[in-house]
PDB file of N, CA and C in Angstrom:
ATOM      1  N   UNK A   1      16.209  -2.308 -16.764  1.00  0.00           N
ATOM      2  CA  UNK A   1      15.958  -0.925 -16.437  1.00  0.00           C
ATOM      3  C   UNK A   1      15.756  -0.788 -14.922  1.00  0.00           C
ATOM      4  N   UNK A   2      15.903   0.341 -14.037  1.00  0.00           N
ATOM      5  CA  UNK A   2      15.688   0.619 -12.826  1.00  0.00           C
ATOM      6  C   UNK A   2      14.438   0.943 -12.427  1.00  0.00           C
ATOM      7  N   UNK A   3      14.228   0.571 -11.723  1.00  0.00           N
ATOM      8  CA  UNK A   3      12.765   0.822 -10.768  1.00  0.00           C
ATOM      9  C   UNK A   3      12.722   2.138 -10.241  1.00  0.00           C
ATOM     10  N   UNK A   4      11.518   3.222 -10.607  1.00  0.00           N
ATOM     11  CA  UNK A   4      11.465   4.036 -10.252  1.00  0.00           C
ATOM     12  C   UNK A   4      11.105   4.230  -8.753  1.00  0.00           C
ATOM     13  N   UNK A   5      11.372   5.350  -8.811  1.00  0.00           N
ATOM     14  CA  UNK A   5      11.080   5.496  -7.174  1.00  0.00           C
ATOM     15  C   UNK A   5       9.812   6.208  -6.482  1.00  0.00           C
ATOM     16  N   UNK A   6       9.577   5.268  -5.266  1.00  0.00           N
ATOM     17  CA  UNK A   6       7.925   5.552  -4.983  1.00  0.00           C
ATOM     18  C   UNK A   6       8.112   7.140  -4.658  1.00  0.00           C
ATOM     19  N   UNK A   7       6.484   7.847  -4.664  1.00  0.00           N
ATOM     20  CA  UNK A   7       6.479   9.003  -3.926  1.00  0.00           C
ATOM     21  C   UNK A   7       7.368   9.862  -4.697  1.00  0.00           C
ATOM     22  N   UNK A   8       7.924   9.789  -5.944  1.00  0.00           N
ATOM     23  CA  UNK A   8       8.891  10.550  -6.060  1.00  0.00           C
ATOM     24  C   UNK A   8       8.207  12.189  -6.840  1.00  0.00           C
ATOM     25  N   UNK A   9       6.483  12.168  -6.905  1.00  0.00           N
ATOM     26  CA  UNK A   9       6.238  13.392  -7.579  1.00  0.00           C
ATOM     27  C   UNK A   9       5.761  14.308  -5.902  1.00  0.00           C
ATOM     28  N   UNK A  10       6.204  13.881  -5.042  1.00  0.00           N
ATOM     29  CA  UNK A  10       6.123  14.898  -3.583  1.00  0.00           C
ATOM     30  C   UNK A  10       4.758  14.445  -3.235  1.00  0.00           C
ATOM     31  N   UNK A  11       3.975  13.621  -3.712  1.00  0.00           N
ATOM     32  CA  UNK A  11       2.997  13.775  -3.366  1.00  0.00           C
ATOM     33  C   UNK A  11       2.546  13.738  -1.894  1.00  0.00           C
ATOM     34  N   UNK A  12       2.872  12.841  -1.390  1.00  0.00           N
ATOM     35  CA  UNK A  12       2.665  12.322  -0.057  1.00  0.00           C
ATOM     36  C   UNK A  12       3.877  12.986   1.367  1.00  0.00           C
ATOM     37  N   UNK A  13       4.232  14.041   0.620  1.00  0.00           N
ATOM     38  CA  UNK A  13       5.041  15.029   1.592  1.00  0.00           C
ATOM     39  C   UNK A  13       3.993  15.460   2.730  1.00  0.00           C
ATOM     40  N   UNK A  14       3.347  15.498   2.257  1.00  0.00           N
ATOM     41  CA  UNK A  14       2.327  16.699   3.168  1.00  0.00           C
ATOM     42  C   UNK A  14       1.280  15.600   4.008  1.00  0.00           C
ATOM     43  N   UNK A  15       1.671  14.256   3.914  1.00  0.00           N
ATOM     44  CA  UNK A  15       0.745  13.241   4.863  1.00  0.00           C
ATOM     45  C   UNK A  15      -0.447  13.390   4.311  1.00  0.00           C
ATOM     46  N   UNK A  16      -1.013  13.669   3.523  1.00  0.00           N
ATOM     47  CA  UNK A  16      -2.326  13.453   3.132  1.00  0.00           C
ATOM     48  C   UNK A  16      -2.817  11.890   3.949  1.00  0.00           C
ATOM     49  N   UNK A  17      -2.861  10.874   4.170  1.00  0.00           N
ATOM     50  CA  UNK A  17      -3.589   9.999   4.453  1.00  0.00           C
ATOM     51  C   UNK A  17      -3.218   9.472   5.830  1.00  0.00           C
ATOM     52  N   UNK A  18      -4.194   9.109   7.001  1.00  0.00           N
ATOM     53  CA  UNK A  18      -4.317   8.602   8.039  1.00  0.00           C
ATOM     54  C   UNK A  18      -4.818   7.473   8.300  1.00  0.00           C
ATOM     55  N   UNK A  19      -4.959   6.792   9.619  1.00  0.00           N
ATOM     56  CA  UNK A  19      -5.299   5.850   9.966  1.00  0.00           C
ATOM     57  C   UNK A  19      -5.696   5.144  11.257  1.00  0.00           C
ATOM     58  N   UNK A  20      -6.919   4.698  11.758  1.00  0.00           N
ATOM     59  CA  UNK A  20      -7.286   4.390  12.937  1.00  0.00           C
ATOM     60  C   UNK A  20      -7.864   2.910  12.752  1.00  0.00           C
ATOM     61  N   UNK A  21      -6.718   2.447  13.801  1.00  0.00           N
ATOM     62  CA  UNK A  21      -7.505   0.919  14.230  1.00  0.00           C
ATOM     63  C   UNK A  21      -8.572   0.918  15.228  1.00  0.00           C
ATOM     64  N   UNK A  22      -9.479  -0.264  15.029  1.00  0.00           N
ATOM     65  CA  UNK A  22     -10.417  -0.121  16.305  1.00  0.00           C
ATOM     66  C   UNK A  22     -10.335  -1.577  17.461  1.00  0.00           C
ATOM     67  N   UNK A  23     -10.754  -1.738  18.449  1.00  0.00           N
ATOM     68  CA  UNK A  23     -10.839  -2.546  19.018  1.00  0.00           C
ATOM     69  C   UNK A  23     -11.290  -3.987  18.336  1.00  0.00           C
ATOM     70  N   UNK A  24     -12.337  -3.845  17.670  1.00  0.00           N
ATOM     71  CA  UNK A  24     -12.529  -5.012  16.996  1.00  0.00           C
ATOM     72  C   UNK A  24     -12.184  -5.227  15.700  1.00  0.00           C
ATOM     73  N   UNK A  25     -10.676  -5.036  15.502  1.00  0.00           N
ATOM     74  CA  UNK A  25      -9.975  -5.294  14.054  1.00  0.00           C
ATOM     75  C   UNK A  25      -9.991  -5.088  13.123  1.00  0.00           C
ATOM     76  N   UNK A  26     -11.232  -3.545  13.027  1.00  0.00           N
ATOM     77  CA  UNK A  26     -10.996  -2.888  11.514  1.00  0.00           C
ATOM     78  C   UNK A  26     -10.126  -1.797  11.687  1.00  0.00           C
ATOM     79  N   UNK A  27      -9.724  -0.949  10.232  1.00  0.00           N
ATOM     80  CA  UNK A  27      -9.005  -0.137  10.037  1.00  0.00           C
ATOM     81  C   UNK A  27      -9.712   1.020   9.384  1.00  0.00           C
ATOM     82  N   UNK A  28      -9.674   1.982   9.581  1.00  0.00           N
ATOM     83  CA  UNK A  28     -10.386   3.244   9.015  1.00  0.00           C
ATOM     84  C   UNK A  28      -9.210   3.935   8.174  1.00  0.00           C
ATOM     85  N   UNK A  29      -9.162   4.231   7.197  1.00  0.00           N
ATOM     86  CA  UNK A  29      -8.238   4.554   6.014  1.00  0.00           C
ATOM     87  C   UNK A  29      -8.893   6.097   5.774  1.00  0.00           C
ATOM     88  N   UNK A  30      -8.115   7.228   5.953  1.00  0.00           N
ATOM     89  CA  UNK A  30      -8.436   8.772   5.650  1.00  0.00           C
ATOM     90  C   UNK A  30      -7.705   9.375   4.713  1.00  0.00           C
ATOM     91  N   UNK A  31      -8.345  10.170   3.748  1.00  0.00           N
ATOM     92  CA  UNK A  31      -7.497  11.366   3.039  1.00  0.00           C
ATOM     93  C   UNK A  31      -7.888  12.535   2.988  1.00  0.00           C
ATOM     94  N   UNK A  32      -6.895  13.527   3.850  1.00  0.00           N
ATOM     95  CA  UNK A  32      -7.271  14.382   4.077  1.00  0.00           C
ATOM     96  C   UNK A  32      -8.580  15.169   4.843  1.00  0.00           C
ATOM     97  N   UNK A  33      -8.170  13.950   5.918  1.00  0.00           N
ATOM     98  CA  UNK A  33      -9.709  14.199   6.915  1.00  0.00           C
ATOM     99  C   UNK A  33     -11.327  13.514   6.581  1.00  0.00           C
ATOM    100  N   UNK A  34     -10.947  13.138   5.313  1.00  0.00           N
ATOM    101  CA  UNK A  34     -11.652  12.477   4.835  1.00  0.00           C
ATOM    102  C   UNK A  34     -11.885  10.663   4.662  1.00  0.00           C
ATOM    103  N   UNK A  35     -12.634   9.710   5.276  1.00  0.00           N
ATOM    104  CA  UNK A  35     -12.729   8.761   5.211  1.00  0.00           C
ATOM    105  C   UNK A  35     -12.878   8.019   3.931  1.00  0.00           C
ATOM    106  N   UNK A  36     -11.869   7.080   3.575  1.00  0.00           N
ATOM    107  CA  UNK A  36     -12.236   6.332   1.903  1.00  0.00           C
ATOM    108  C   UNK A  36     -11.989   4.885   2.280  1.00  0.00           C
ATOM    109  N   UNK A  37     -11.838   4.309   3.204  1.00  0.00           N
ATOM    110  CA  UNK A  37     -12.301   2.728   2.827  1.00  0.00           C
ATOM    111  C   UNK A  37     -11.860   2.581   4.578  1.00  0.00           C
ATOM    112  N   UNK A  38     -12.171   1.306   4.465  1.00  0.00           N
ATOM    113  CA  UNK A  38     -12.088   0.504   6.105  1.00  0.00           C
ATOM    114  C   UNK A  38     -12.026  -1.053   5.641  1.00  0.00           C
ATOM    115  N   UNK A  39     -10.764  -1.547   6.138  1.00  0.00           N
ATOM    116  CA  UNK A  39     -10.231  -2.919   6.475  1.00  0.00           C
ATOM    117  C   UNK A  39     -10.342  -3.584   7.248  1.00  0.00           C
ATOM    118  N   UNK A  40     -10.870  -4.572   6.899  1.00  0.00           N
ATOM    119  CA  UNK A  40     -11.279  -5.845   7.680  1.00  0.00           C
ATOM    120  C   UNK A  40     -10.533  -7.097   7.741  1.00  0.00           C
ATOM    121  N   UNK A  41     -10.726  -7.824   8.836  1.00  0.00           N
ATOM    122  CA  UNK A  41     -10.023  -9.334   8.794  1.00  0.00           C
ATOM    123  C   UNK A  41      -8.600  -9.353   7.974  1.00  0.00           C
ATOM    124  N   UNK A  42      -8.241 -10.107   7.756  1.00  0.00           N
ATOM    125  CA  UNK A  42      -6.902 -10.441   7.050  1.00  0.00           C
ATOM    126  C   UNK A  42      -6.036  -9.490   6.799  1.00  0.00           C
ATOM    127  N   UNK A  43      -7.079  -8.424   5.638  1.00  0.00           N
ATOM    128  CA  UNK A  43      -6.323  -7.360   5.065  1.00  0.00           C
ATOM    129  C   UNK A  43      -6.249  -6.514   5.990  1.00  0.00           C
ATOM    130  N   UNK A  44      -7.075  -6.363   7.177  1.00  0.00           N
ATOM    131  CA  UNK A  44      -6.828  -4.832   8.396  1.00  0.00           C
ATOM    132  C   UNK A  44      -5.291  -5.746   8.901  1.00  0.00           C
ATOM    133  N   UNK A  45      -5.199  -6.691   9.522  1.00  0.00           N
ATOM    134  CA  UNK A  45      -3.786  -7.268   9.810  1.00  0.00           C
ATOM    135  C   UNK A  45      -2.506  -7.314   9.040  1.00  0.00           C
ATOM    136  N   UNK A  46      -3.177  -7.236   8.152  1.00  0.00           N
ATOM    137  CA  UNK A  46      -1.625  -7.566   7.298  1.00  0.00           C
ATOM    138  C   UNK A  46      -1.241  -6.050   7.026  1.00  0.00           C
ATOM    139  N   UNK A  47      -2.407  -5.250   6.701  1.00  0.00           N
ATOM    140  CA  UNK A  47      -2.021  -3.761   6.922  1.00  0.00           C
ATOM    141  C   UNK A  47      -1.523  -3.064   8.310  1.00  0.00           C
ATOM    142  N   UNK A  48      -1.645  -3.529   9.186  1.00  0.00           N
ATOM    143  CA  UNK A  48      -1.346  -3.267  10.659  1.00  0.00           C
ATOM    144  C   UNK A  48       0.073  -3.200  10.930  1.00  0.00           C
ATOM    145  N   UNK A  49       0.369  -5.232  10.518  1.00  0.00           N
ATOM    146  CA  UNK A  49       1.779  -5.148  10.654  1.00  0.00           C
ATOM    147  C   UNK A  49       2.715  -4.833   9.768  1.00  0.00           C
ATOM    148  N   UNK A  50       2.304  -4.502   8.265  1.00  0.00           N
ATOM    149  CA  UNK A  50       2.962  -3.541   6.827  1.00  0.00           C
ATOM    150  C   UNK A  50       3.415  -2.144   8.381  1.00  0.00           C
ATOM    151  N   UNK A  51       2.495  -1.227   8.477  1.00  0.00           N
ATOM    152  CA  UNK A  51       2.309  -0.271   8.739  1.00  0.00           C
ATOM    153  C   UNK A  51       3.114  -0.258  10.253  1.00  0.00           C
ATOM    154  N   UNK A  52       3.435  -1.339  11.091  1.00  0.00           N
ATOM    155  CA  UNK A  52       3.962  -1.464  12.608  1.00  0.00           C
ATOM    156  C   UNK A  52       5.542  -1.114  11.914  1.00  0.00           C
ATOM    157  N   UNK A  53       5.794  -0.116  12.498  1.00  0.00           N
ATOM    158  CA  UNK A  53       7.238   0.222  13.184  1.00  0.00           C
ATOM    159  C   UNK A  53       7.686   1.230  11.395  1.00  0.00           C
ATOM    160  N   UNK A  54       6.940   1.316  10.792  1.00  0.00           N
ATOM    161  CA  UNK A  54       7.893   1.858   9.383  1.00  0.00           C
ATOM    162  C   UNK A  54       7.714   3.431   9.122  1.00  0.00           C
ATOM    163  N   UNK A  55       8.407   3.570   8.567  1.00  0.00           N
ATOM    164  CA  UNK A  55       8.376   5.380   9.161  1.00  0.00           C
ATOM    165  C   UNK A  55       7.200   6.191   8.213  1.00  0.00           C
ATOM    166  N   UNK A  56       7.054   7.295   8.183  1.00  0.00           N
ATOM    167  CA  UNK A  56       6.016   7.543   7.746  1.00  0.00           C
ATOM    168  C   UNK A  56       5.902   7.913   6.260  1.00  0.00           C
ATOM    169  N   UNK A  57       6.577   7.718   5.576  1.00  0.00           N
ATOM    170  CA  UNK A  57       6.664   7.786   4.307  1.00  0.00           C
ATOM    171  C   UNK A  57       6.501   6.636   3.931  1.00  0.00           C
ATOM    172  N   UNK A  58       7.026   5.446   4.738  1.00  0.00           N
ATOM    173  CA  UNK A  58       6.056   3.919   4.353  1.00  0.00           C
ATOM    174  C   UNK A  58       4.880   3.574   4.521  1.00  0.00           C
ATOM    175  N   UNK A  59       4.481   4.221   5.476  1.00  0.00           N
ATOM    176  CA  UNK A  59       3.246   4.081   6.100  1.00  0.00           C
ATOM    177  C   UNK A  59       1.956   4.766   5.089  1.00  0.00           C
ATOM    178  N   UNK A  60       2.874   6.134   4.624  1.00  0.00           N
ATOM    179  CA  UNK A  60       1.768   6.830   3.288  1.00  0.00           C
ATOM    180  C   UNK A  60       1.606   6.102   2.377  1.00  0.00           C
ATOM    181  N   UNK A  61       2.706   5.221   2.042  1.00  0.00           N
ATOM    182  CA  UNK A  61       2.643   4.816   0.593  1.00  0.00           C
ATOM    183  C   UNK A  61       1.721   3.446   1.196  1.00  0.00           C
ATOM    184  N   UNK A  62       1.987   2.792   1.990  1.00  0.00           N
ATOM    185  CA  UNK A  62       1.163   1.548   2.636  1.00  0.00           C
ATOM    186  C   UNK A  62      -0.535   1.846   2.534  1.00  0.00           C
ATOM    187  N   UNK A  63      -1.083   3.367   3.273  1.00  0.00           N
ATOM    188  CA  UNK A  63      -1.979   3.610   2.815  1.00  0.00           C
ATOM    189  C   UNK A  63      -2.784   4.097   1.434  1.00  0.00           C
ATOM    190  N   UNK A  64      -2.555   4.005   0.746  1.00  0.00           N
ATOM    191  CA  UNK A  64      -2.551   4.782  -0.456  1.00  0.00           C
ATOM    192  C   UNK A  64      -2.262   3.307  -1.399  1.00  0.00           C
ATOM    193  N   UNK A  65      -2.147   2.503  -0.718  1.00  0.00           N
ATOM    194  CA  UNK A  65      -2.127   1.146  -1.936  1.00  0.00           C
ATOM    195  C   UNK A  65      -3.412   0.553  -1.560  1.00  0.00           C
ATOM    196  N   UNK A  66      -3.530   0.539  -0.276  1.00  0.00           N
ATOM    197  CA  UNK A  66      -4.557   0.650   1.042  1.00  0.00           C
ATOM    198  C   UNK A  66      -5.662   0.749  -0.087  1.00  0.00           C
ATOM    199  N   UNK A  67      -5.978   1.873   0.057  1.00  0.00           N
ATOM    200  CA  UNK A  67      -7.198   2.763  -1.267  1.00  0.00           C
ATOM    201  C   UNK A  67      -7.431   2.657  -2.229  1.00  0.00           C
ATOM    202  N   UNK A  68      -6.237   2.427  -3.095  1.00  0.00           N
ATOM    203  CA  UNK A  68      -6.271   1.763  -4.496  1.00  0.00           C
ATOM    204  C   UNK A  68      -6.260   3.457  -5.323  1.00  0.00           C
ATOM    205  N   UNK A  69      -7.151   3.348  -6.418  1.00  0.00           N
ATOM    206  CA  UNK A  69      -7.155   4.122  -7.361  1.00  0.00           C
ATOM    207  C   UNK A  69      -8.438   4.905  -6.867  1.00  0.00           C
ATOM    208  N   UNK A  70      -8.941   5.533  -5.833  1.00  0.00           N
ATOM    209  CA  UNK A  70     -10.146   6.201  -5.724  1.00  0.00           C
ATOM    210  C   UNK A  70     -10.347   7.205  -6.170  1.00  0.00           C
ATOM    211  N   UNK A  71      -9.510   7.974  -6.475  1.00  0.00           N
ATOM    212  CA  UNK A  71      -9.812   9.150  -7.322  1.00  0.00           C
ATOM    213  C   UNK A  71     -10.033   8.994  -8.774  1.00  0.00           C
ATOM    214  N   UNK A  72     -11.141   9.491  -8.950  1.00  0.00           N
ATOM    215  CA  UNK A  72     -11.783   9.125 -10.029  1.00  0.00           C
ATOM    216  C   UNK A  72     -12.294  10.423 -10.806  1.00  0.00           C
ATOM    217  N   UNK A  73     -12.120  11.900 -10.212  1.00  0.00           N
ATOM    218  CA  UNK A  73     -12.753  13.175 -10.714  1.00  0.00           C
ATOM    219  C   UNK A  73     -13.695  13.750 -10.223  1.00  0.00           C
ATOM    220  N   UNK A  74     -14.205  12.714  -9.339  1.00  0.00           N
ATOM    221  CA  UNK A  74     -16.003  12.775  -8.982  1.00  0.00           C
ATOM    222  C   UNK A  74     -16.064  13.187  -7.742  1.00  0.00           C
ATOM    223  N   UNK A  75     -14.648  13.619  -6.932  1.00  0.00           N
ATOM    224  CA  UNK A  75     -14.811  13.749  -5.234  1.00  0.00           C
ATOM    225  C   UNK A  75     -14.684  14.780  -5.295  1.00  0.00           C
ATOM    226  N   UNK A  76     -15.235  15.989  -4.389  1.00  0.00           N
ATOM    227  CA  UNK A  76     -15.162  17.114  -3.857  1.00  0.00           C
ATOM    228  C   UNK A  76     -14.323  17.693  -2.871  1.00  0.00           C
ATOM    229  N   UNK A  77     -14.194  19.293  -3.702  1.00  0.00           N
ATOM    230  CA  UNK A  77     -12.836  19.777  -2.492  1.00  0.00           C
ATOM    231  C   UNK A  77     -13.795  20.733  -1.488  1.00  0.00           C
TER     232      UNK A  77
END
């Protein structure tokens, strides 16, 4: 069978999720202005260079694996 295709319910059209490295090698992971996790050591790097040079629809889906499953019902709009 074929592999579906990422992103394909629009979700991540609209950039929902961001990202700031810091000087000392963590990663700050955002949705929607909102902060949900921060990467450290290994995983802030390996997310760095996932995320170096790929366009931004890789980069959403990069973050957003980033995060995992955080939505859970319990977060506020």
């Amino acid at each position: 069978m074929g592999r579906k295709k990422k992103n394909e319910t629009g979700a991540l059209d609209d950039a929902p999720f961001s990202y700031q490295a810091t000087a000392d090698g963590k990663v700050f992971i955002s949705w929607n202005g909102r902060q949900i996790t921060i990467l450290r050591g290994d995983k802030a790097t390996a997310f760095l260079k996932r995320v170096s040079g790929a366009s931004e629809v890789k980069q959403q889906l990069a973050m957003a694996r980033a995060t995992g499953n955080f939505k859970r019902g319990n977060e506020r709009s």
